[in-house]
Structures are given as C-alpha cells and as structure tokens.
C-alpha atoms as a PDB file:
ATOM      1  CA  UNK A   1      88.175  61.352  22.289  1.00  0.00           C
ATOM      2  CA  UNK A   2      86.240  58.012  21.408  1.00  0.00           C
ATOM      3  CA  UNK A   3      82.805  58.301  20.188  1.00  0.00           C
ATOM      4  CA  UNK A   4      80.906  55.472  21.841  1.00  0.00           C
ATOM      5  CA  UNK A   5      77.331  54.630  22.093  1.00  0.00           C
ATOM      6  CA  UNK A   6      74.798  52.256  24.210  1.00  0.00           C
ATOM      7  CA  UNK A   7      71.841  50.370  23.692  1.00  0.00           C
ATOM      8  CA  UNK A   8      70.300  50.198  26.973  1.00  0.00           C
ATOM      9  CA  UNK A   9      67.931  46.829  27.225  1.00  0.00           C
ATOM     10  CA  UNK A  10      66.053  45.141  29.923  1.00  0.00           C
ATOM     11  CA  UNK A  11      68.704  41.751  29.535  1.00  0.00           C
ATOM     12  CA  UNK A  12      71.498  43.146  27.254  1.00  0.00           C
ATOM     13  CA  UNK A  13      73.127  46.134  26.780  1.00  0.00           C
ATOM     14  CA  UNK A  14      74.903  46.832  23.108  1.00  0.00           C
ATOM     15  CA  UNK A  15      78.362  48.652  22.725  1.00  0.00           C
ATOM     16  CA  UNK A  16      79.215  50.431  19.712  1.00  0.00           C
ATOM     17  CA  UNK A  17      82.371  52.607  18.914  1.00  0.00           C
ATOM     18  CA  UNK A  18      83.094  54.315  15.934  1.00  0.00           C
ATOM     19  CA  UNK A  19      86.298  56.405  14.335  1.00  0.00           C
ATOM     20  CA  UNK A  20      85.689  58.531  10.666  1.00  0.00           C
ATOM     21  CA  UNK A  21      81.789  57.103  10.450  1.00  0.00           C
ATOM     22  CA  UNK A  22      83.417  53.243  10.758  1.00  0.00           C
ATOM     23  CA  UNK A  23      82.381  50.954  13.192  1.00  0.00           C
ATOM     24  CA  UNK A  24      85.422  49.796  15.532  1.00  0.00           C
ATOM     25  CA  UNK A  25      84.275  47.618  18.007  1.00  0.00           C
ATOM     26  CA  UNK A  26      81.347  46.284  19.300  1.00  0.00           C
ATOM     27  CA  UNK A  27      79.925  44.581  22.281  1.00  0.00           C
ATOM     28  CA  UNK A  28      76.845  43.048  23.771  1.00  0.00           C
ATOM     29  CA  UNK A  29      76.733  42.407  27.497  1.00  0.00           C
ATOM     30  CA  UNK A  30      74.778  41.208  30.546  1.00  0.00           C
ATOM     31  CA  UNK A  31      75.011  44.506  32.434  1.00  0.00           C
ATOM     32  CA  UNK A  32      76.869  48.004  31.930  1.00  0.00           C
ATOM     33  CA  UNK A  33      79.426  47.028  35.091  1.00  0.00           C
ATOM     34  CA  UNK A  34      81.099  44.667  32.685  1.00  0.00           C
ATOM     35  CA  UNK A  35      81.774  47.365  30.442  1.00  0.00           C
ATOM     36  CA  UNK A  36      84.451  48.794  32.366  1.00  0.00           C
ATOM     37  CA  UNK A  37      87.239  46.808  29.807  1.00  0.00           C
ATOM     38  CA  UNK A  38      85.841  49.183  27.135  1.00  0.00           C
ATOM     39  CA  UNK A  39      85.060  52.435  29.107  1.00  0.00           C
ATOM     40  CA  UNK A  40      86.774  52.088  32.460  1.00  0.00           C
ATOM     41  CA  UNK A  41      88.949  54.103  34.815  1.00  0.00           C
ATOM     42  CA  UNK A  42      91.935  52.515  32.826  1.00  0.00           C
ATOM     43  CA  UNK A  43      91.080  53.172  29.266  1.00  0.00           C
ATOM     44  CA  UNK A  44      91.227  55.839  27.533  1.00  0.00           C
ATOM     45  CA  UNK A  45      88.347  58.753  27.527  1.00  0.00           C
ATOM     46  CA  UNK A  46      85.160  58.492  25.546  1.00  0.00           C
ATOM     47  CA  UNK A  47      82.599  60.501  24.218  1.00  0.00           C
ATOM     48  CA  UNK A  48      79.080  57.795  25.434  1.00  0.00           C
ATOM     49  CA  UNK A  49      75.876  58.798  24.022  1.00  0.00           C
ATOM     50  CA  UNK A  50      72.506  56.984  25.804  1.00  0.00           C
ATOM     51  CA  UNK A  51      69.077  57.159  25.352  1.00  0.00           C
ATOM     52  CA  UNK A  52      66.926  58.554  28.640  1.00  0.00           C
ATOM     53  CA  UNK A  53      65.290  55.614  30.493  1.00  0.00           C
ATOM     54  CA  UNK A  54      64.787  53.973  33.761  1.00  0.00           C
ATOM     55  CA  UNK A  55      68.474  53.000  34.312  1.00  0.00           C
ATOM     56  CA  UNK A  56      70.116  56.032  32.234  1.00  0.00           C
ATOM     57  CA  UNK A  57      70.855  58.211  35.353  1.00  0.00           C
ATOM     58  CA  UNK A  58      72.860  55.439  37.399  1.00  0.00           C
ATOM     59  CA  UNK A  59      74.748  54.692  33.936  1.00  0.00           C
ATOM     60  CA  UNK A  60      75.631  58.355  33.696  1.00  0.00           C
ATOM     61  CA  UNK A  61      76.929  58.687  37.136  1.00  0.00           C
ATOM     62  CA  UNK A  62      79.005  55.014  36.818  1.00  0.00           C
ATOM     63  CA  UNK A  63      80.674  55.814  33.349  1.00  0.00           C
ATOM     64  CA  UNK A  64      81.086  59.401  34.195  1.00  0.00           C
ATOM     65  CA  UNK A  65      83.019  58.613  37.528  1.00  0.00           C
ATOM     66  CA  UNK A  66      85.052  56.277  35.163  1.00  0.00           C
ATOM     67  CA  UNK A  67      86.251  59.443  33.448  1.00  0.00           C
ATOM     68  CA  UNK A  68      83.942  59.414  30.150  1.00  0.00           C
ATOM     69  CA  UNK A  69      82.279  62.190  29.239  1.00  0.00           C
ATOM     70  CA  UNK A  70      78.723  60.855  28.874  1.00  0.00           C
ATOM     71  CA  UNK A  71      75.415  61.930  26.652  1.00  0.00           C
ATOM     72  CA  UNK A  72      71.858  61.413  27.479  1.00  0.00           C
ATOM     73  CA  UNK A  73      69.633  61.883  24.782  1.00  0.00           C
ATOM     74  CA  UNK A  74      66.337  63.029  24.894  1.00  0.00           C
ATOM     75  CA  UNK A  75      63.910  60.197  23.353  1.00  0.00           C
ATOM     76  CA  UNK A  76      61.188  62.294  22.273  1.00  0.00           C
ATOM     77  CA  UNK A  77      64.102  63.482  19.611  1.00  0.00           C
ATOM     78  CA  UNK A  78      65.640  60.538  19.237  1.00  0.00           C
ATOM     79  CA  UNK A  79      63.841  60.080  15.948  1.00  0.00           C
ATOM     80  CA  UNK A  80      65.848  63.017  14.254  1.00  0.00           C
ATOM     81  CA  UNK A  81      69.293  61.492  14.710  1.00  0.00           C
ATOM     82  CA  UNK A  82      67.840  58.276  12.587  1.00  0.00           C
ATOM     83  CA  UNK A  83      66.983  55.828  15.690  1.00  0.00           C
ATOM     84  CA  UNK A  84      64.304  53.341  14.324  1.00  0.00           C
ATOM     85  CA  UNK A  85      64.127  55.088  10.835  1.00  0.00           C
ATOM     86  CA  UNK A  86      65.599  52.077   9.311  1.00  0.00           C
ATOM     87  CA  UNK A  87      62.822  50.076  10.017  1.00  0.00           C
ATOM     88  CA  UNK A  88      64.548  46.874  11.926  1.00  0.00           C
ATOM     89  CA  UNK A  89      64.315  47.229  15.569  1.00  0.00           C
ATOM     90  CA  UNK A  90      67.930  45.773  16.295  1.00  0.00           C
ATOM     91  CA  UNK A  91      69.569  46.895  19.849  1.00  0.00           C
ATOM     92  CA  UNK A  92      72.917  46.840  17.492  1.00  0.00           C
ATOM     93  CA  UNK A  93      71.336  48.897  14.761  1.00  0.00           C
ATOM     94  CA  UNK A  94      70.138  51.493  17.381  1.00  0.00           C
ATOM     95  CA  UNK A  95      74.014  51.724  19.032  1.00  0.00           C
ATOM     96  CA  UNK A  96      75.339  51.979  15.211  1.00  0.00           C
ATOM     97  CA  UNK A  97      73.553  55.003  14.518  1.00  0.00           C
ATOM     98  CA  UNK A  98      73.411  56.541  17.813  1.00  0.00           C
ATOM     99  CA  UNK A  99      77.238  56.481  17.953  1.00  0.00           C
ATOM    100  CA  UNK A 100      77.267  58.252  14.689  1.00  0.00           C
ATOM    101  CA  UNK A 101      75.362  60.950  15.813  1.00  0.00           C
ATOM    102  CA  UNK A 102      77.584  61.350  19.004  1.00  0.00           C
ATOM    103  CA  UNK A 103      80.637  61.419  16.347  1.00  0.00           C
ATOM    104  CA  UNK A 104      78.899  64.165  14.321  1.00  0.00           C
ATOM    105  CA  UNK A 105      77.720  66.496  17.135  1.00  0.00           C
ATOM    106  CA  UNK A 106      74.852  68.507  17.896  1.00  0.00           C
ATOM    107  CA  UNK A 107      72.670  65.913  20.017  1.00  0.00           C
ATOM    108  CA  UNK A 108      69.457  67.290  22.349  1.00  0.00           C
ATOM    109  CA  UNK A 109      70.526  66.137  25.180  1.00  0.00           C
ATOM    110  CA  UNK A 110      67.983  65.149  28.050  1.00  0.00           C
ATOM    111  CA  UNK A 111      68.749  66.938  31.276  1.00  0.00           C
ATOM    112  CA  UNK A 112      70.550  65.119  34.191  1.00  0.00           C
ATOM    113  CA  UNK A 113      68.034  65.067  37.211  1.00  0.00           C
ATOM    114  CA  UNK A 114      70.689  66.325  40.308  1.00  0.00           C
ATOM    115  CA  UNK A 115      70.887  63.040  42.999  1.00  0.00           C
ATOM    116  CA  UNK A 116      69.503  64.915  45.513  1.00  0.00           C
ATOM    117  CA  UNK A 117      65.693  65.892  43.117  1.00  0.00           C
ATOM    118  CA  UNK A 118      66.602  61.967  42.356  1.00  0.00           C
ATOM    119  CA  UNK A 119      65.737  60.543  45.728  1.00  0.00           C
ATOM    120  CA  UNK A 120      62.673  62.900  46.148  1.00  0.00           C
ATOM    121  CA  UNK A 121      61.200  61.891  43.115  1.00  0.00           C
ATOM    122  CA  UNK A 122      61.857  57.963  44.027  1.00  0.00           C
ATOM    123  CA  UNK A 123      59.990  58.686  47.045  1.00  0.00           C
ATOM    124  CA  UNK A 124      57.223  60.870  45.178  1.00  0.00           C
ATOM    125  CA  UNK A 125      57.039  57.899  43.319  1.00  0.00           C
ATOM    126  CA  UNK A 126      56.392  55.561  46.145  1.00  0.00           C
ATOM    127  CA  UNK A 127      53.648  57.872  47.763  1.00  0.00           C
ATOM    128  CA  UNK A 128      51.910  58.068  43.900  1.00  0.00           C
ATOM    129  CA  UNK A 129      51.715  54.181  44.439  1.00  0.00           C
ATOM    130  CA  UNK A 130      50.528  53.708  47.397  1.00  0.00           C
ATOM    131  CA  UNK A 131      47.659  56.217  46.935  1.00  0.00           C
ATOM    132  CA  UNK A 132      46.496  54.978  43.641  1.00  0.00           C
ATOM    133  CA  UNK A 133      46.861  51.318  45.131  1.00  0.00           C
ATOM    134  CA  UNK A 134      44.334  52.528  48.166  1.00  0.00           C
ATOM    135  CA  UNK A 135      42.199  54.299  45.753  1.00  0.00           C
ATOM    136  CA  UNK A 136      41.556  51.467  43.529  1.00  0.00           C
ATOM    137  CA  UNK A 137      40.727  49.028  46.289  1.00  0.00           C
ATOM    138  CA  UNK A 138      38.216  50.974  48.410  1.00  0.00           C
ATOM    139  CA  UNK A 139      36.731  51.801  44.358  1.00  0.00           C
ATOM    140  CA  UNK A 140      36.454  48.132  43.904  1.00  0.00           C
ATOM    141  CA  UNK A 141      35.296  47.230  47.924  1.00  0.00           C
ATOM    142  CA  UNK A 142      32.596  49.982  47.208  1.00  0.00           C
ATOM    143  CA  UNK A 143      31.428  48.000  43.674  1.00  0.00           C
ATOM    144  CA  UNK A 144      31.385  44.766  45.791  1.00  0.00           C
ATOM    145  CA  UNK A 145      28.692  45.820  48.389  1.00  0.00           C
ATOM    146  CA  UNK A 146      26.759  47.363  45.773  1.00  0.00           C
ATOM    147  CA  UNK A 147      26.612  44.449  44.050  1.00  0.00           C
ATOM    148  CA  UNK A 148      24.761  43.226  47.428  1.00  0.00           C
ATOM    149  CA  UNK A 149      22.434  45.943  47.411  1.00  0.00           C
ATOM    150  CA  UNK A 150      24.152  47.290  50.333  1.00  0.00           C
ATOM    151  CA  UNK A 151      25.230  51.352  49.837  1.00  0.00           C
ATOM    152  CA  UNK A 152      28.577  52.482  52.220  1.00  0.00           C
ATOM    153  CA  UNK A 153      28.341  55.916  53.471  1.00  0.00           C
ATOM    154  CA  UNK A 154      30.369  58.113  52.068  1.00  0.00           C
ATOM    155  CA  UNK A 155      33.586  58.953  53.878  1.00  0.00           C
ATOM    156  CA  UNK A 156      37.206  59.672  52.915  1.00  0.00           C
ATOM    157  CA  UNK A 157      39.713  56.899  52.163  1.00  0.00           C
ATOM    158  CA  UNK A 158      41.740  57.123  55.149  1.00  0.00           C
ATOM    159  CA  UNK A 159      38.630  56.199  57.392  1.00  0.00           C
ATOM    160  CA  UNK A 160      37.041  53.952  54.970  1.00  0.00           C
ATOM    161  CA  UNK A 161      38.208  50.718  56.595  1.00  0.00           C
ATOM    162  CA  UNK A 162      37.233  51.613  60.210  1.00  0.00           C
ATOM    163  CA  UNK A 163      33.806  53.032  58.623  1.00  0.00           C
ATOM    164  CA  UNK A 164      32.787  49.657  57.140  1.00  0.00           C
ATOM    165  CA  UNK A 165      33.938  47.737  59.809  1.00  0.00           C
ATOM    166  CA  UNK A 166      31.719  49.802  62.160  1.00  0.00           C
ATOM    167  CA  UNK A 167      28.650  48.940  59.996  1.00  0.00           C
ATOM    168  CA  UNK A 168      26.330  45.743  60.173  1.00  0.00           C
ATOM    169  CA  UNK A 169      26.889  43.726  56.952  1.00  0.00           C
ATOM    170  CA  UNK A 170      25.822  40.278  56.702  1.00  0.00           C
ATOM    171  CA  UNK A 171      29.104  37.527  57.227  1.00  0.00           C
ATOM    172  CA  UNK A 172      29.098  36.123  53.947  1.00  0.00           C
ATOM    173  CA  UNK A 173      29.894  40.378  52.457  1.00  0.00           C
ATOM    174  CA  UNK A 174      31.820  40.960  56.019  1.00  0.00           C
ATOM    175  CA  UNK A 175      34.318  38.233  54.781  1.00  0.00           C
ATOM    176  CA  UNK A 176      34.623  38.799  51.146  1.00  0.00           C
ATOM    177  CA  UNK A 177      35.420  42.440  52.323  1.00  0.00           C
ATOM    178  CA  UNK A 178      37.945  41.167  54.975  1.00  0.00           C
ATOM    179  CA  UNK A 179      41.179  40.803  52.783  1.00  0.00           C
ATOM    180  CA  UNK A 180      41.021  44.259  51.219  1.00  0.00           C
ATOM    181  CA  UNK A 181      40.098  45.625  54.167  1.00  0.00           C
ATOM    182  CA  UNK A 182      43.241  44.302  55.912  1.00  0.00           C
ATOM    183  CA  UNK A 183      45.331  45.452  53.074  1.00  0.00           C
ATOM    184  CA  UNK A 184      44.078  49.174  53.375  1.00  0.00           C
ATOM    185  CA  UNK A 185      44.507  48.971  57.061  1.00  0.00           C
ATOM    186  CA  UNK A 186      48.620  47.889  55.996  1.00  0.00           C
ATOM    187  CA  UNK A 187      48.826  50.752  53.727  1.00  0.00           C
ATOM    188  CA  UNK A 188      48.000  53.808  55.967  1.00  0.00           C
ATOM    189  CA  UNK A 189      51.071  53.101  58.270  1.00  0.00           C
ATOM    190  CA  UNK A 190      53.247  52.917  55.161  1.00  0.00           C
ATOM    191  CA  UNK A 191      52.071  55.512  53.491  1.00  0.00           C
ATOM    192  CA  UNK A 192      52.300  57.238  56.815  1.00  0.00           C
ATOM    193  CA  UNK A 193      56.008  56.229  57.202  1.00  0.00           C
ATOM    194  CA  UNK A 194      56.480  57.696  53.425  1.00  0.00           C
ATOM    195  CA  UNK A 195      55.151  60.372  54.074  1.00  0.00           C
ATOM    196  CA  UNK A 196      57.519  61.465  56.884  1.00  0.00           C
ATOM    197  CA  UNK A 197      60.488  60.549  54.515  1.00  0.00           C
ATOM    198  CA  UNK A 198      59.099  62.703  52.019  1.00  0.00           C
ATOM    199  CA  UNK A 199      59.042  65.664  54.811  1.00  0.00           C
ATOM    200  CA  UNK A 200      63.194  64.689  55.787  1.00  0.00           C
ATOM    201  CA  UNK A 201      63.878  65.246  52.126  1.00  0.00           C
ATOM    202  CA  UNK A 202      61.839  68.461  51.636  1.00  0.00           C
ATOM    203  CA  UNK A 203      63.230  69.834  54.979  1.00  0.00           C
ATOM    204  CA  UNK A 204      66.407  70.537  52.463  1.00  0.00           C
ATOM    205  CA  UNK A 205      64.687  71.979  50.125  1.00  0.00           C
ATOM    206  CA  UNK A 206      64.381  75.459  50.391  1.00  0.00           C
ATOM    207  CA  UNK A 207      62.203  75.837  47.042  1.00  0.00           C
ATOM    208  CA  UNK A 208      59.965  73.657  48.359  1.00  0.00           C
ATOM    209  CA  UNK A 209      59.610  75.044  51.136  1.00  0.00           C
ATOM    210  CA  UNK A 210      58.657  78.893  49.327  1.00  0.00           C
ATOM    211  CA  UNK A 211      56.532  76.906  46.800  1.00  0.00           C
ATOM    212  CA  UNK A 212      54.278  75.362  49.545  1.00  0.00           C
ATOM    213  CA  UNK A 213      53.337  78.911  50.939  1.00  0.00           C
ATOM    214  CA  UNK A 214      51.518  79.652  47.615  1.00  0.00           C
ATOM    215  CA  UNK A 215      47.716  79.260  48.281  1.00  0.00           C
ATOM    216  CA  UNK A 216      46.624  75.735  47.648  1.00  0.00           C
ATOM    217  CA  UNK A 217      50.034  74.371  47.322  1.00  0.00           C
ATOM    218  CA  UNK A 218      50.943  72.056  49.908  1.00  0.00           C
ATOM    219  CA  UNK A 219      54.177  70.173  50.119  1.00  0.00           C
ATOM    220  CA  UNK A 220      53.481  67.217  48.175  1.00  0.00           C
ATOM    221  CA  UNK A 221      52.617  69.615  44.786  1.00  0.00           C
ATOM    222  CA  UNK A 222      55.370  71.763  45.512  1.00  0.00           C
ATOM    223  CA  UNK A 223      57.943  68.844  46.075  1.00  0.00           C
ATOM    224  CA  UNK A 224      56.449  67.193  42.585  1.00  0.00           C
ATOM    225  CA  UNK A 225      56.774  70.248  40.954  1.00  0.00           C
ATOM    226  CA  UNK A 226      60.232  70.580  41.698  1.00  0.00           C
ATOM    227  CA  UNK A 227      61.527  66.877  41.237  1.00  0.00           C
ATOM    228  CA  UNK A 228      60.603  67.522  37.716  1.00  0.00           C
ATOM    229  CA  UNK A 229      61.772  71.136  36.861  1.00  0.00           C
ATOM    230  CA  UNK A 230      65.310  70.560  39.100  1.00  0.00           C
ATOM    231  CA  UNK A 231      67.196  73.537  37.781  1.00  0.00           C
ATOM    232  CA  UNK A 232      64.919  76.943  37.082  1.00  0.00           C
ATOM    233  CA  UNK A 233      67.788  78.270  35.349  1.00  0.00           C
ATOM    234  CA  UNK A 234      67.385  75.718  32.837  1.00  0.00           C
ATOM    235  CA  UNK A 235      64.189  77.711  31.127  1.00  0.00           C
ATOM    236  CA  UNK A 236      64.382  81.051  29.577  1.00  0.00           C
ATOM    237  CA  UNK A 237      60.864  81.979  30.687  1.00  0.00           C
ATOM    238  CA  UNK A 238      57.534  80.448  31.754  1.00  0.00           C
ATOM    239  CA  UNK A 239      56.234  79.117  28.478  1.00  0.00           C
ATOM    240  CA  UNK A 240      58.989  76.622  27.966  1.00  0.00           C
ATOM    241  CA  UNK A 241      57.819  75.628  31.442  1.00  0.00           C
ATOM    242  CA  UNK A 242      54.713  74.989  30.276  1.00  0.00           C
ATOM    243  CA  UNK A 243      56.002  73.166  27.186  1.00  0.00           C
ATOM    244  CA  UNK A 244      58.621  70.846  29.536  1.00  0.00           C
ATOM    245  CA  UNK A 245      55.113  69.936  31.401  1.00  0.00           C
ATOM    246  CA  UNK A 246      52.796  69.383  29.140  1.00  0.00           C
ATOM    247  CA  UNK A 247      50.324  72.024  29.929  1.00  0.00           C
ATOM    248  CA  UNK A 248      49.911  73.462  26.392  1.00  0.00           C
ATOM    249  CA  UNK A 249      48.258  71.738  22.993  1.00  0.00           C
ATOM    250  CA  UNK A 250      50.940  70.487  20.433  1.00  0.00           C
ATOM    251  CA  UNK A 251      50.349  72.336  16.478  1.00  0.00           C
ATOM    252  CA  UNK A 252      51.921  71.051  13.729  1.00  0.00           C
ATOM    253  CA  UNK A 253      50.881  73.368  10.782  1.00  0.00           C
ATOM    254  CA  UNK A 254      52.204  73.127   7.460  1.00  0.00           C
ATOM    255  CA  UNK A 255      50.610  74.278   4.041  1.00  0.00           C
ATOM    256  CA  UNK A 256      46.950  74.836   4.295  1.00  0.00           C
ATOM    257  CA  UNK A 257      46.894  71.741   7.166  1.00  0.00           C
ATOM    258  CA  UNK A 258      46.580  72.268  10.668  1.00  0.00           C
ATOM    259  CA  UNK A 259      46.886  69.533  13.327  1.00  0.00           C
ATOM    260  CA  UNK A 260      46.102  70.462  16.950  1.00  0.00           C
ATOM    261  CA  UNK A 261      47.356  67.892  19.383  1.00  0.00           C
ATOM    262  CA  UNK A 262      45.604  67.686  23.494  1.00  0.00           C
ATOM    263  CA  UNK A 263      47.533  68.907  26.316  1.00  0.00           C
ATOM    264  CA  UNK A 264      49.393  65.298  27.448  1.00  0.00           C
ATOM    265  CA  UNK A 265      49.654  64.135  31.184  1.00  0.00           C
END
C-alpha cells in the first residue's frame, strides 16, 4: 500500500508520497477534490496520514470512500513524529515528514467523530454563538446607559430588550440603544429555531436522553457532553475521561523539577 501524506492549508493543500523513506511524488493543489488523479477511486490504494483540523473529517470521509485507508493524527502529538522540529514552517516540509511517519507506523491517531455526533456538535456550535453573541451585546448595551448615569434593572437576557424598551430613557440613549436592541430582538427567534433543531437531533440520541435525567443536567450539557466523548467504549475508565476533557492539572516531573500545569478549557 502507498504511504501518502497531506498538508491541509487554508488556500493549498500539499501531497507527498513516499516508497523506502524516498520521496516519490509530490503535489500542491487548490483543494483536496483535485486530488482524486493521485488518490482516487481509480488508483491504486494508499495509506493517507492528516493532521486533525477544521476540514480533516470531510477529507477522511472523501478519500476514504475513494478506497484509501486514511490517518488522522492527533496534533497535540504531532510534535513527536518530527512536525515543525526542523524549524522552517514549510506546508511541503510538514507532508515530507508526516508521510514518513505514516511509512514507519505507530501514529496516535485522533479519533473520527461518527456523522451523526458531527451534526450535533455543528449545531451545539451554532447555539454557543448565538448565546455568547447575545451575551456580549446586552454586556455592552448595559455599559452604554451607565455611561449616562442611567442603571437598567436587572433582568435575564431573554427579556432584556422588552425590559428597556418598557423604561423611560431620554431619545438621544433610546436611539443609540435602538440597533442592538433590534439585533437581540433577531436573535431570540433564531436561537429559538436552533434550539428546536438541537431537540430533532437529540430525539435520536438515546444517551442523551439518560444523561439529561441526572440532576442538573439538562439537554444542552448532556448533548455537549456527548458530541465530544462519541464512543464510551473508547476510554478504559473515568480518569482518561477526565484527561480527554481537560478537567485535571497537567505534571511534568523530571529530576528534582516539578511543573504543574492549570486544568485547560
């Protein structure tokens, strides 16, 4: 089997194949659909090793239904396999030694999120936007009346734009308020309308649905929860759990040094 590798860029994408630790061919192109010369349907199987990103899942599932057998590789590791040790950031540099480590073997691979988890974390995603979005403007509306010596009730940020239209604010504060105002009185259909999405997709979910009986787990936790974790199986036991999420402090101890790291988002 070949033993390919791709550099996966915003504009380019670079191709790199090698046989006995020799570089065969290589390749830079616009977008991986023109790569189907190299890696399609017609030619023979390869071995394609990528690094985990934004686009890596829809390049798995395209060069996999072409018949290649492909790699994702986890980027927190990508370090060990030599990517960037050389000290030139060079897209072709990357695919050289990338490929080699697909030809040697032994690569952490980064798990495949199933299509299914895919499409409720897209719309997780959406609902995390449109929150923080709300959030931040009726933060900054609140900092703009204060400025005016003027102090809103307080109220949640569903109600906040009927609240302040309700109250009597002079026309010069009523119509630097108006915009955002308008704009958080856009977002509560939509996030409204996600929201219901979100429900269609958890409605197949039967984890979801046992996680969101747990006290003071609600759907939403319980369908981010499991649009990250995907397969259970996957984990031997809780504390690699905790490790996959980030929930415990990093150590790296060596010698008579100790380095404790914070728990990361």
């Amino acid at each position: 089997m070949r033993n390919v590798a791709l550099d996966l860029g915003a504009r380019k994408t670079s191709y790199c194949e090698v046989r006995d630790e020799q570089v065969l061919k290589r390749a830079t192109v616009n977008a991986v659909e023109s790569l189907q010369c190299l890696l399609g349907p017609d030619q023979p199987p390869a071995r394609v090793g990528i690094e985990a990103c934004r686009e890596a899942w829809y390049v798995h599932d395209l060069l996999t239904s072409w018949g290649n057998d492909v790699l994702l590789v986890d980027t927190t590791r990508s370090k060990q396999l030599g990517i960037g040790q050389h000290g030139r950031k060079t897209d072709k540099i990357d695919a050289k030694v990338l490929a080699l480590a697909v030809e040697r073997g032994g690569i952490p691979a980064a798990h495949v999120l199933s299509p299914h988890r895919r499409g409720l974390r897209r719309w997780l995603g959406v609902r995390r936007a449109l929150v923080e979005a709300r959030a931040q403007l009726v933060t900054t509306l609140r900092g703009l009346t204060r400025e005016q010596g003027v102090k809103l009730p307080s109220c949640p940020v569903e109600t906040f734009a009927t609240n302040v239209r309700k109250c009597s604010l002079n026309p010069s504060l009523q119509a630097l308020l108006e915009s955002g105002l308008k704009t958080l009185e856009t977002i509560g259909p939509q996030l409204h309308d996600v929201d219901e999405q979100l429900a269609k997709h958890c409605e197949g979910e039967p984890v979801v649905q046992l996680l969101a009986t747990a006290p003071g787990v609600a759907r939403i936790v319980a369908a981010s929860f499991v649009s990250v974790i995907d397969e259970a199986q996957r984990f031997h036991q809780a504390h690699e759990v905790e490790s996959y999420l980030g929930l415990v402090p990093s150590e790296n101890t060596t010698g008579g040094r100790r380095r404790l790291g914070a728990i990361s988002k």
